[in-house]
Protein backbone atom coordinates (compact mmCIF):
# COMPACT_ATOMS: atom_id res chain seq x y z
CA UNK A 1 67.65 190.69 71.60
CA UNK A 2 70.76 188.49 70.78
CA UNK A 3 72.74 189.77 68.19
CA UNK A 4 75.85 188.12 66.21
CA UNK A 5 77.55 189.13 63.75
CA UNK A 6 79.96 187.71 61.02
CA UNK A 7 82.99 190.27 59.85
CA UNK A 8 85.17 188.72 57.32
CA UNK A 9 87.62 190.85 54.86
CA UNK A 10 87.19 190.37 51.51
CA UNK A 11 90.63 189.49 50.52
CA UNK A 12 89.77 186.33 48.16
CA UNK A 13 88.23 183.19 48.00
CA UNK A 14 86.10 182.54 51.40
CA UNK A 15 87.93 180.66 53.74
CA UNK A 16 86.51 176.98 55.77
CA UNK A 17 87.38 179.13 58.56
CA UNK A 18 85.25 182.18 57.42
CA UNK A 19 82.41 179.39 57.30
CA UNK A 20 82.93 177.94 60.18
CA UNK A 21 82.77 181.20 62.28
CA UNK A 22 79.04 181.67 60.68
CA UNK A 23 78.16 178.78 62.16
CA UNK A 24 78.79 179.71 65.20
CA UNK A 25 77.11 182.89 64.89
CA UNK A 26 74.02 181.51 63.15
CA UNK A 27 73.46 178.67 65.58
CA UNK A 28 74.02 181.16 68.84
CA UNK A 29 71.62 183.59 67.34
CA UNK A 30 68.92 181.30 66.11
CA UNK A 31 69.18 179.42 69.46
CA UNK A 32 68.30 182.20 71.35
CA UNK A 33 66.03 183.77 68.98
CA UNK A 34 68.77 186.42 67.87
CA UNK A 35 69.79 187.89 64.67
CA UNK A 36 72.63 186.85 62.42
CA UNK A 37 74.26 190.08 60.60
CA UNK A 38 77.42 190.43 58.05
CA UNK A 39 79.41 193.25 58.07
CA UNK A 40 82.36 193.70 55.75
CA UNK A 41 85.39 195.03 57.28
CA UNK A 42 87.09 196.28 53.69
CA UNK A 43 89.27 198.63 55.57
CA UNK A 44 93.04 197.17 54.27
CA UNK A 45 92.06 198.27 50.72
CA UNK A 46 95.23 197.07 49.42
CA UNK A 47 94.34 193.32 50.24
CA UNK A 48 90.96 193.96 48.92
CA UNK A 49 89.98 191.50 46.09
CA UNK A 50 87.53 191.83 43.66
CA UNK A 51 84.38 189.79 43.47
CA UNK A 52 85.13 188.66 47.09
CA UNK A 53 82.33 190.22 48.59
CA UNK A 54 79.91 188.20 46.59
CA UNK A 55 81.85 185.11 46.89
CA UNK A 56 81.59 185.55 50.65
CA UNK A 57 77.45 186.18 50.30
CA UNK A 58 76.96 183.34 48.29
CA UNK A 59 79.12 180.92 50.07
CA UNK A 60 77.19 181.76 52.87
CA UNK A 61 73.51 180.68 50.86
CA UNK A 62 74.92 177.96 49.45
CA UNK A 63 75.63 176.73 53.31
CA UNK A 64 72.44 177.68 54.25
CA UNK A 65 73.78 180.41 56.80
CA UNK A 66 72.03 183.85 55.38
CA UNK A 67 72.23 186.64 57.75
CA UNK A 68 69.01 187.71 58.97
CA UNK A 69 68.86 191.01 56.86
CA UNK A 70 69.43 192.30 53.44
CA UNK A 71 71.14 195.61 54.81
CA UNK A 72 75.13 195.08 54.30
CA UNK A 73 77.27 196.59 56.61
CA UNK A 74 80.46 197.90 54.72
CA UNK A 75 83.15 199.78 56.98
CA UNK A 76 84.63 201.62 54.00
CA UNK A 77 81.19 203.45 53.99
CA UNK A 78 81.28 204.39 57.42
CA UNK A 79 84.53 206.09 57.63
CA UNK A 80 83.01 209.24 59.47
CA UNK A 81 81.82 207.66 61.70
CA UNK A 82 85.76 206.58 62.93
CA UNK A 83 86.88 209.46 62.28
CA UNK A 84 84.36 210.74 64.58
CA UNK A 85 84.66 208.54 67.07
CA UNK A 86 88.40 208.69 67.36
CA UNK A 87 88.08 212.75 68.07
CA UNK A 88 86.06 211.94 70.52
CA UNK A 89 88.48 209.56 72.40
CA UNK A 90 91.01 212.71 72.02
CA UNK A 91 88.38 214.77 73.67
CA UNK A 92 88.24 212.50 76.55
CA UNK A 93 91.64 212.24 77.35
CA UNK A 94 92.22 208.36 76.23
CA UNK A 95 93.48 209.01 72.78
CA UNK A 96 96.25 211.08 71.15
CA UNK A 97 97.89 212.70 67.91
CA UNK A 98 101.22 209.92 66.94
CA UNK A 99 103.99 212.12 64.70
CA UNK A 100 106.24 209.51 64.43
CA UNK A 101 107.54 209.01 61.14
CA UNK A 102 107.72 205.00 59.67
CA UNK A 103 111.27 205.23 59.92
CA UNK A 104 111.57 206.43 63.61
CA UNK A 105 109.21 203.23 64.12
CA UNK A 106 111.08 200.97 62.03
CA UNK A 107 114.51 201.96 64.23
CA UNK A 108 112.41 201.77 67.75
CA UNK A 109 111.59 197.93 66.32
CA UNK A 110 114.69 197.32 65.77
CA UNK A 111 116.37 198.58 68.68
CA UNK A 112 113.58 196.30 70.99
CA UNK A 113 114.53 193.26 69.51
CA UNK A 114 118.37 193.61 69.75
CA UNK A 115 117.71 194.09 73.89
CA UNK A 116 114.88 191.19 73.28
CA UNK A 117 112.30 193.42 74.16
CA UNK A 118 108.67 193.10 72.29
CA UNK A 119 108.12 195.00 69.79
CA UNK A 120 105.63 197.98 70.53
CA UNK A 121 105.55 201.99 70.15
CA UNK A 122 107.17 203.45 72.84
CA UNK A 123 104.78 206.40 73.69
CA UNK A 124 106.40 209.07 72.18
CA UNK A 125 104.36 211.28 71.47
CA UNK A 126 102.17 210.31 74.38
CA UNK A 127 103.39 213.32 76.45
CA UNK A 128 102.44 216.13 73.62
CA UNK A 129 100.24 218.84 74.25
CA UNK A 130 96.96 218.19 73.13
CA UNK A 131 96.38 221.33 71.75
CA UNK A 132 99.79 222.04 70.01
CA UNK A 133 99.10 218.12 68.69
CA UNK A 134 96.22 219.19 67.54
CA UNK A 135 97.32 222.30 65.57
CA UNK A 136 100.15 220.10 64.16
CA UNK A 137 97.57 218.19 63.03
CA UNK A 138 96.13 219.64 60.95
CA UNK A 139 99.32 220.28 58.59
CA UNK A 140 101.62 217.17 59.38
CA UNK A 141 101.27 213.86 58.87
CA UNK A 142 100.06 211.85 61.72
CA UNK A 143 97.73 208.53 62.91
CA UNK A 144 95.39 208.65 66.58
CA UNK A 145 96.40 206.03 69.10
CA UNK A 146 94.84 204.42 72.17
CA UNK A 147 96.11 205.88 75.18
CA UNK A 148 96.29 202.54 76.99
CA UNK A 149 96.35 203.31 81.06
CA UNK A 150 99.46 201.66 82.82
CA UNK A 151 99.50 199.81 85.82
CA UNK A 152 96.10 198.33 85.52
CA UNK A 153 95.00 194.52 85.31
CA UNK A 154 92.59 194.69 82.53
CA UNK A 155 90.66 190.98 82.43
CA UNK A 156 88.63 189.66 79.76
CA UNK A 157 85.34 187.84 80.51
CA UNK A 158 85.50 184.85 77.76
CA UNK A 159 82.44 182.38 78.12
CA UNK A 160 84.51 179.36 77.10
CA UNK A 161 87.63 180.27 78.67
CA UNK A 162 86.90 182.39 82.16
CA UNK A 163 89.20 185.10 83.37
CA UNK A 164 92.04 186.18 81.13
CA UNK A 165 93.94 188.63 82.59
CA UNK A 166 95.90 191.32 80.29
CA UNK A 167 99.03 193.82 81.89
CA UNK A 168 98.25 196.62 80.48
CA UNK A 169 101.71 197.64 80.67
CA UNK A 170 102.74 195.19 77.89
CA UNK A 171 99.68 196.41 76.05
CA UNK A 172 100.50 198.75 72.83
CA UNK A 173 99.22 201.87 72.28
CA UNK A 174 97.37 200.62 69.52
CA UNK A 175 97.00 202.63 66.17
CA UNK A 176 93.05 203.43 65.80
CA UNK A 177 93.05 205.91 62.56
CA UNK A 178 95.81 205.66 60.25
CA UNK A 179 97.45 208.53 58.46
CA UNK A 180 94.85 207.85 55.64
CA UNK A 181 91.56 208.57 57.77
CA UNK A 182 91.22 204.95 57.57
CA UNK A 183 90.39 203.19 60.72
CA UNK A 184 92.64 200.13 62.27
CA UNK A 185 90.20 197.11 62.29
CA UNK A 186 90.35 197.34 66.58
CA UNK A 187 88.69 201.09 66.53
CA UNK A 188 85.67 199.79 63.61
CA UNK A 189 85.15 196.72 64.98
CA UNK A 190 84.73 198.17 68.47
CA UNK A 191 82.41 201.27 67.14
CA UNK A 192 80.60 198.53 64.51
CA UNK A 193 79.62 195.98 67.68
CA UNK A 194 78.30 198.89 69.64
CA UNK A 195 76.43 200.36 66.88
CA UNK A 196 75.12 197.32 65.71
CA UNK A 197 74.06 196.67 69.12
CA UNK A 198 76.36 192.91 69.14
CA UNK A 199 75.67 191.15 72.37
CA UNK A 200 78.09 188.08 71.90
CA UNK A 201 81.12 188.69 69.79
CA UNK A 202 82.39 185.23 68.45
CA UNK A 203 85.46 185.24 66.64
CA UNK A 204 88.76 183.23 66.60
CA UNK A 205 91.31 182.67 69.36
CA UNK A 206 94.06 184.66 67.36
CA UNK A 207 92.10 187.91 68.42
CA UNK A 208 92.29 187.40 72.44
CA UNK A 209 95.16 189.67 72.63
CA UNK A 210 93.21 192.14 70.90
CA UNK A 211 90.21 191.86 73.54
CA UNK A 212 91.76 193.96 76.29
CA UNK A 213 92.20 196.92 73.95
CA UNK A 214 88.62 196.52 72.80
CA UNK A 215 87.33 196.67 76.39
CA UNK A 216 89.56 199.64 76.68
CA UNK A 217 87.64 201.58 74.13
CA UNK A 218 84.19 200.15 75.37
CA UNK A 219 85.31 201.51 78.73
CA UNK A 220 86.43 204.76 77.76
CA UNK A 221 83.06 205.73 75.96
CA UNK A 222 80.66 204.46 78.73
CA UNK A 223 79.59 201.90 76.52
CA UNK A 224 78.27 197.97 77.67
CA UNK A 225 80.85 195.50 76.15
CA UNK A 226 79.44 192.19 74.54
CA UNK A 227 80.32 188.85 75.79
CA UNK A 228 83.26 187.39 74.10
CA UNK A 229 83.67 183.94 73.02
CA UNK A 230 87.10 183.59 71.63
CA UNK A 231 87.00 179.81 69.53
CA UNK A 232 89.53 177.75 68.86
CA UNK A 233 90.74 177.94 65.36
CA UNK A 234 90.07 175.13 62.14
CA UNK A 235 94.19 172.97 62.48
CA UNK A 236 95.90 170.41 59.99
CA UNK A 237 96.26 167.26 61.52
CA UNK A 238 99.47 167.93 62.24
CA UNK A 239 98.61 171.07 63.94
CA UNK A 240 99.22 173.72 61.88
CA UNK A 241 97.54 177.03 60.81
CA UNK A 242 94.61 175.91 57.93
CA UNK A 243 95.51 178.93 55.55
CA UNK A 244 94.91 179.02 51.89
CA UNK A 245 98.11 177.85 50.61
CA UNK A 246 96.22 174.46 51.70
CA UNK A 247 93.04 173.41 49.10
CA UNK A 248 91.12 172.57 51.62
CA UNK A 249 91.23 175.71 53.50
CA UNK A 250 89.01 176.92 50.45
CA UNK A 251 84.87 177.32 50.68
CA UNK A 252 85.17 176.68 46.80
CA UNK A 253 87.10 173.65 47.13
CA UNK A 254 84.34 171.94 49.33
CA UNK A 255 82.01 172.66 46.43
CA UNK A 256 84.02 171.76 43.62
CA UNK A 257 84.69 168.14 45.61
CA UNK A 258 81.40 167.39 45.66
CA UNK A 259 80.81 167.36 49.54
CA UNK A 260 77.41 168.52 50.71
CA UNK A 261 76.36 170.97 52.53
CA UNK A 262 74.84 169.50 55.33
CA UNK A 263 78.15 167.15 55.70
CA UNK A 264 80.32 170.09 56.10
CA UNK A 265 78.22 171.82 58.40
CA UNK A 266 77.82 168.74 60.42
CA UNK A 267 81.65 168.33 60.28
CA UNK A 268 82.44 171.95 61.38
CA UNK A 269 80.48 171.63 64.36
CA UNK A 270 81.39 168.59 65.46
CA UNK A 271 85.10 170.07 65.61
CA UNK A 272 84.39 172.28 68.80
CA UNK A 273 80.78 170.76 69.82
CA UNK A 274 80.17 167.47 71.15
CA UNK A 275 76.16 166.36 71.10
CA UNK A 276 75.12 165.39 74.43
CA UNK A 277 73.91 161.92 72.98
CA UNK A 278 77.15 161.29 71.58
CA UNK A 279 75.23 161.43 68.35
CA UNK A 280 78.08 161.88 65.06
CA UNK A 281 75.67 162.78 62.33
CA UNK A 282 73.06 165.56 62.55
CA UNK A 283 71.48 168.33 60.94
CA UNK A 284 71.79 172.01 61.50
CA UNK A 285 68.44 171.88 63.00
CA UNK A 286 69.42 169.27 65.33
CA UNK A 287 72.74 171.25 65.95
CA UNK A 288 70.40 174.63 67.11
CA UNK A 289 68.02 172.40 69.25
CA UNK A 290 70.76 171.12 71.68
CA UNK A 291 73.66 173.54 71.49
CA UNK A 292 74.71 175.17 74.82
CA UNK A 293 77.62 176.76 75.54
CA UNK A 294 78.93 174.19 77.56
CA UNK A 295 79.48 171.45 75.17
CA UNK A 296 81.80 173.78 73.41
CA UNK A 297 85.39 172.94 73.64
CA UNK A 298 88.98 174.18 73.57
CA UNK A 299 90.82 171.37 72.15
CA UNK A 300 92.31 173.30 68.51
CA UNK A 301 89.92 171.31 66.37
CA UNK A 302 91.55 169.49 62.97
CA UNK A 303 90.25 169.57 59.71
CA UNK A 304 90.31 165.77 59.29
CA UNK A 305 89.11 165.11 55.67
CA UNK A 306 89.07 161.58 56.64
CA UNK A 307 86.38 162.49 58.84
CA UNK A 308 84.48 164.18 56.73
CA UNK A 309 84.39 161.94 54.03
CA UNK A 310 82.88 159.67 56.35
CA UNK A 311 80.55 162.16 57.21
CA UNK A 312 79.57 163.18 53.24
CA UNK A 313 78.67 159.62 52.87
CA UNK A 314 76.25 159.06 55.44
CA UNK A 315 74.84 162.45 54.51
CA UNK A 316 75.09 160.64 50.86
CA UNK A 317 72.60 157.79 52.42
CA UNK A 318 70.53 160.20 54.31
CA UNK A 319 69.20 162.82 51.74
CA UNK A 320 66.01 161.70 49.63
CA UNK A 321 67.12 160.73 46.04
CA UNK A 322 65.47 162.46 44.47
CA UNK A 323 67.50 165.46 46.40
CA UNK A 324 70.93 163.92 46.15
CA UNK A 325 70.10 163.29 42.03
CA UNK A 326 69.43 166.94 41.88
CA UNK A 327 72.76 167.53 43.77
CA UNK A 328 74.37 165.13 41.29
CA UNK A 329 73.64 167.44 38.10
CA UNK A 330 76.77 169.62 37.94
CA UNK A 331 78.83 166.46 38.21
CA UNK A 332 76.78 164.42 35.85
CA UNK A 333 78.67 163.56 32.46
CA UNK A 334 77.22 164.52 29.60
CA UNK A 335 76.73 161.21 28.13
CA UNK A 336 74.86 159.91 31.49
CA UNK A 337 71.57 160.06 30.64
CA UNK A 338 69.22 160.80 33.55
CA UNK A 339 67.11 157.78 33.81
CA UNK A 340 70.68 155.69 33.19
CA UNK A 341 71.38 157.54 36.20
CA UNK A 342 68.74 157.14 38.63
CA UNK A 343 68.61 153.55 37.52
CA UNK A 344 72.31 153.03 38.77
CA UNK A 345 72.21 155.23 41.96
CA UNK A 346 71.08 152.78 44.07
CA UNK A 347 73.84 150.31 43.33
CA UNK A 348 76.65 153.68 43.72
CA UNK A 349 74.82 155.01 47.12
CA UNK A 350 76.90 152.21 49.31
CA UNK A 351 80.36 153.36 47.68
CA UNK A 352 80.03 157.19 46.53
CA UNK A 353 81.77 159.02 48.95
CA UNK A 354 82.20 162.57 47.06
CA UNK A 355 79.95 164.06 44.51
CA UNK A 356 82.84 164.51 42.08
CA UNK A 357 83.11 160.66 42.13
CA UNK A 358 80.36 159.81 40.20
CA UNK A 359 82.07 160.33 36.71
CA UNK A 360 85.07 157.70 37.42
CA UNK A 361 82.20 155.56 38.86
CA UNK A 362 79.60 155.28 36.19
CA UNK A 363 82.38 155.57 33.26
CA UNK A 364 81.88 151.77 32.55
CA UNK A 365 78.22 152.19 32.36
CA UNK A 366 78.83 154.65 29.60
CA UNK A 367 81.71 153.82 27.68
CA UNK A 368 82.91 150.85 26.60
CA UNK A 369 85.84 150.42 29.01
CA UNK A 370 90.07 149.62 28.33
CA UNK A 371 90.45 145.61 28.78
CA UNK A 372 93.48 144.92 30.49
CA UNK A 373 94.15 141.12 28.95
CA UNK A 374 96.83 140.52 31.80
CA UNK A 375 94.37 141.52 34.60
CA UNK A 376 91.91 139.14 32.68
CA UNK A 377 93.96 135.80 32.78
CA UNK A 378 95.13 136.53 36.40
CA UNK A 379 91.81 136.38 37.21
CA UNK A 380 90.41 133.22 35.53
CA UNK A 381 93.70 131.70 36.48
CA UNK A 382 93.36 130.07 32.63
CA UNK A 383 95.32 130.57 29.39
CA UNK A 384 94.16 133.09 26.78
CA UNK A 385 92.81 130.76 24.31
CA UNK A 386 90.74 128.64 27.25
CA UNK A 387 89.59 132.64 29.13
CA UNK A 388 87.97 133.68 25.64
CA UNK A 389 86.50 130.32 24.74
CA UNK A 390 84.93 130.91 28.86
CA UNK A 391 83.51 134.23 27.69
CA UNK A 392 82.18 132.79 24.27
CA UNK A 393 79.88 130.41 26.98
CA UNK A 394 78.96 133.04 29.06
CA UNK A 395 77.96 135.23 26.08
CA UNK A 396 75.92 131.98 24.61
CA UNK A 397 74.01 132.12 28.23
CA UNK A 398 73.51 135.92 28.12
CA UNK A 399 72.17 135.74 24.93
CA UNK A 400 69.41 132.83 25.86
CA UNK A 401 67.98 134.76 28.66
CA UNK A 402 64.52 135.77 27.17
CA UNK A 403 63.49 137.58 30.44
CA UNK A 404 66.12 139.75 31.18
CA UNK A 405 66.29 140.32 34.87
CA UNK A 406 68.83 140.22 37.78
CA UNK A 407 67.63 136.74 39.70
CA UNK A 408 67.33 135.15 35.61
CA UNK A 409 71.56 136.59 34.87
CA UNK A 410 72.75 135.43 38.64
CA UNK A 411 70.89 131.69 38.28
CA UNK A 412 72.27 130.93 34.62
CA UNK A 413 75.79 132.36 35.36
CA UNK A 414 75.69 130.01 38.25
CA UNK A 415 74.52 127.21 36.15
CA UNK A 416 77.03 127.92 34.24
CA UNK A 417 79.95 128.23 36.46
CA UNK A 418 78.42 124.65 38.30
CA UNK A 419 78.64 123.35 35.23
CA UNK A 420 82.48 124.14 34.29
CA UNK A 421 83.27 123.06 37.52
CA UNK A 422 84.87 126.06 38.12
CA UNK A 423 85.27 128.42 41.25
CA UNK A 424 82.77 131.41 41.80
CA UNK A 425 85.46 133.86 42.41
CA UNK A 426 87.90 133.74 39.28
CA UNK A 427 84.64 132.42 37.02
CA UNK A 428 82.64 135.67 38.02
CA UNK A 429 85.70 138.42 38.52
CA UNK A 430 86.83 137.13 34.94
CA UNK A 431 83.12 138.20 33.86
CA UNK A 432 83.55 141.93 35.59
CA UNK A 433 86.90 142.70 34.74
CA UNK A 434 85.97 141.66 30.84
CA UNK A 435 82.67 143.69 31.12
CA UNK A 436 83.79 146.49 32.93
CA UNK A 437 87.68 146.73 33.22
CA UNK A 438 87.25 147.19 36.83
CA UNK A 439 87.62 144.62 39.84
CA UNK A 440 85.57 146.56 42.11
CA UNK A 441 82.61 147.31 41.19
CA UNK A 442 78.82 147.08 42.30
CA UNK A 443 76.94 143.11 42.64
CA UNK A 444 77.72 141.73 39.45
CA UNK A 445 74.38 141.05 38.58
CA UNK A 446 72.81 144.04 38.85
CA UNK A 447 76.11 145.79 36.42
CA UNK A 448 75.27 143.31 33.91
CA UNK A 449 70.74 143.71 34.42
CA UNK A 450 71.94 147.59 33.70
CA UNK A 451 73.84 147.48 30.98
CA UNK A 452 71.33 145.50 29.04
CA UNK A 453 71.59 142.44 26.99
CA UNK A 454 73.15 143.84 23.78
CA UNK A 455 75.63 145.72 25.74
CA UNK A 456 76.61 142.62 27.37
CA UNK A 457 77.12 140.25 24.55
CA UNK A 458 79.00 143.24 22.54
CA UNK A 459 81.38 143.66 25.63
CA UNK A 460 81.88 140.03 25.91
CA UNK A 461 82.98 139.93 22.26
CA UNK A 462 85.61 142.62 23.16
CA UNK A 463 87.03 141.36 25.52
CA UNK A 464 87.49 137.89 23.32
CA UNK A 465 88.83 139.27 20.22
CA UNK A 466 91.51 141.01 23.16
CA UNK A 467 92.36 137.81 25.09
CA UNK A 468 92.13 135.91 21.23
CA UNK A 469 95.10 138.31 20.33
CA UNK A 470 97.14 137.67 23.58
């Protein structure tokens, strides 16, 4: 069976990026008929954040990308089994006791980049007995590295990328169990895969380096490695690492915007996925059914919110409305009664982009809005005294509709308008920017049907007594 598996830290607020590796994960598994599994690599205890385990779990719901079992897989509960492990490695030969205090390493890193060497341990301790290490062990201070073999080509099968060849004489020896008895991520990850029986391990690009020491370890226990996909990693536009000194690089900034969840999974994928229709917009369902591995791509994909927003209004149109009302509640005001609301979504569905919009788009429907006289009078092109006496006739008209309706407002405001002999433009943007302070805004008409006659007339009379005291 195909099995993936997701490993973030939980070192704060879940990352885009943390989301976007889950979908990679979920759609390979589910594809294939695999499992999806979590595992949470707490291991660098001091970065650890409270609450940041759950945030991870339920960003991952709310996304619709829940693992395939309840069972969570913490590495700070399975430190004997590293500790294990890593004895074993010194049993075979392929691992050894390191001595070296921090300040011997410090000066060796020092010294390597004054000759413009890399940085990397320089084997030390590699040559120590292994049973005088081991006595010493057990008094002095001391961390278990890999015993990485020189003079060997070690090449990493990556399904996107092909060969990648590794020297393994520019490889460290890498730290597996710290002077703690906590294990470096490369020795639990490695153990964690095999026990958890991974078959495709699908992480970002930033760990390729890492790969050849991984295979090492696979190698050196007998054990079958998984294929490795390494993916491109979530960019700015202008190319740049998406970390969380950005607000977008936040799960919980997604949320709090208003985008939806099907938009941002839709946007995600289409960063490293092209569909073989060419298709833009389509569902994670969609996304499962024709994935392969060969429309992935290479090219670092950006985190274009431009794109996005495109995306979260389509998804906007998509959705039943019933579904994207009920998505609407935590950004509903307060004073936005539900039926006022599903009475003006249809007119906002053409121009919402973001969830968090709808406030500064219904306000006007709400509250009586600020009249800007000046905005007024530029529209109507007249003076103050002739733009109220205007609005005094359109109120007059308002007030004789007796069936109030949108066809009844749009013929008698054009009746009226005829009748003045004056342009539709500044006659009818006069009327919107008096009624609703706004120049953009949905059809007329249908603002004014909405509002309701009362609300009209007592508008109308605002606006006057403003323009009257111009």
């Amino acid at each position: 069976m195909i099995k993936t598996r997701l490993a973030p830290s939980p070192t704060g607020d879940p990352h885009i990026g943390t989301v976007f590796q889950a979908l990679l994960d979920y759609i390979v598994a589910k594809k294939f008929n695999g499992q999806f599994l979590v595992r949470i690599e707490d291991t660098d205890r001091k970065r650890e954040v409270a609450g940041a385990e759950a945030a991870i779990f339920s960003a991952l719901d709310w996304f619709g990308l829940s693992p395939d079992t309840n069972q969570i897989f913490r590495q700070s509960e399975r430190l004997k089994i590293y500790q294990e492990q890593a004895q074993k490695l010194i049993q075979l030969g392929h691992a050894y006791y390191c001595f070296c205090s921090s300040e011997r390493l410090t000066q060796v890193r020092e010294e390597q980049t004054k000759l413009g060497q890399p940085p990397m341990y320089d084997r030390h301790c590699r040559g120590l007995d292994p049973v005088a290490a081991a006595k010493r062990s057990q008094s002095e201070p001391h961390v278990i590295r890999l015993k990485v073999p020189r003079n060997q080509t070690i090449v990493v099968n990556d399904l996107l990328r092909g060969e990648v060849k590794f020297d393994s004489n520019i490889i460290d020896d890498q730290v597996l169990l710290k002077s703690d008895g906590w294990p470096t991520y490369h020795l639990a990850a490695t153990v964690d895969d095999h026990l958890m029986a991974i078959t495709h391990v699908i992480r970002g690009e930033e760990w390729l380096s890492s790969a050849p020491k991984h295979l090492l370890i696979y190698q050196f226990f007998n054990w079958q490695p998984p294929l490795f996909i390494h993916t491109p990693i979530l960019r700015n536009p202008d190319r740049s690492k998406l970390s969380k000194r950005h607000g977008h690089a936040s799960v919980n900034w997604y949320i709090k915007e208003g985008y939806l969840k099907e938009a941002v999974i839709n946007f995600l994928a289409t960063r490293v996925w092209n569909h073989p229709e060419g298709k833009e917009v389509f569902s994670l369902d969609e996304l499962i059914k024709h994935f392969e591995f060969k429309d992935l791509h290479l090219t670092g994909p950006i985190a274009d919110i431009n794109k996005l927003n495109w995306l979260n209004s389509q998804w906007l149109r998509l959705l039943p409305e019933a579904e994207v009302l009920k998505r609407l509640k935590p950004f509903q005001p307060k004073n936005l009664a539900d039926d006022k609301l599903k009475q003006i979504w249809p007119l906002l569905a053409e121009r919402i982009v973001k969830l968090s919009e709808l406030d500064d788009l219904t306000s006007y429907f709400v509250t009586q809005p600020k009249i800007e006289a000046a905005a007024v009078l530029k529209e109507s092109g007249m003076p103050a005294e002739k733009t109220a006496e205007y609005l005094l006739q359109v109120s007059k008209v308002v007030s004789s509709i007796t069936e109030w309706s949108v066809v009844n407002l749009e013929t008698k405001l054009h009746e009226l308008q005829a009748k003045l002999d004056l342009k539709p433009r500044p006659a009818f943007m006069t009327i919107r920017l008096a009624v609703t302070g706004r120049s953009a805004t949905p059809p007329l008409f249908d603002v004014l049907y909405i509002l309701g006659k009362e609300e009209v007339i007592k508008r109308l009379a605002y606006a006057q007594k403003i323009l009257e005291n111009k």
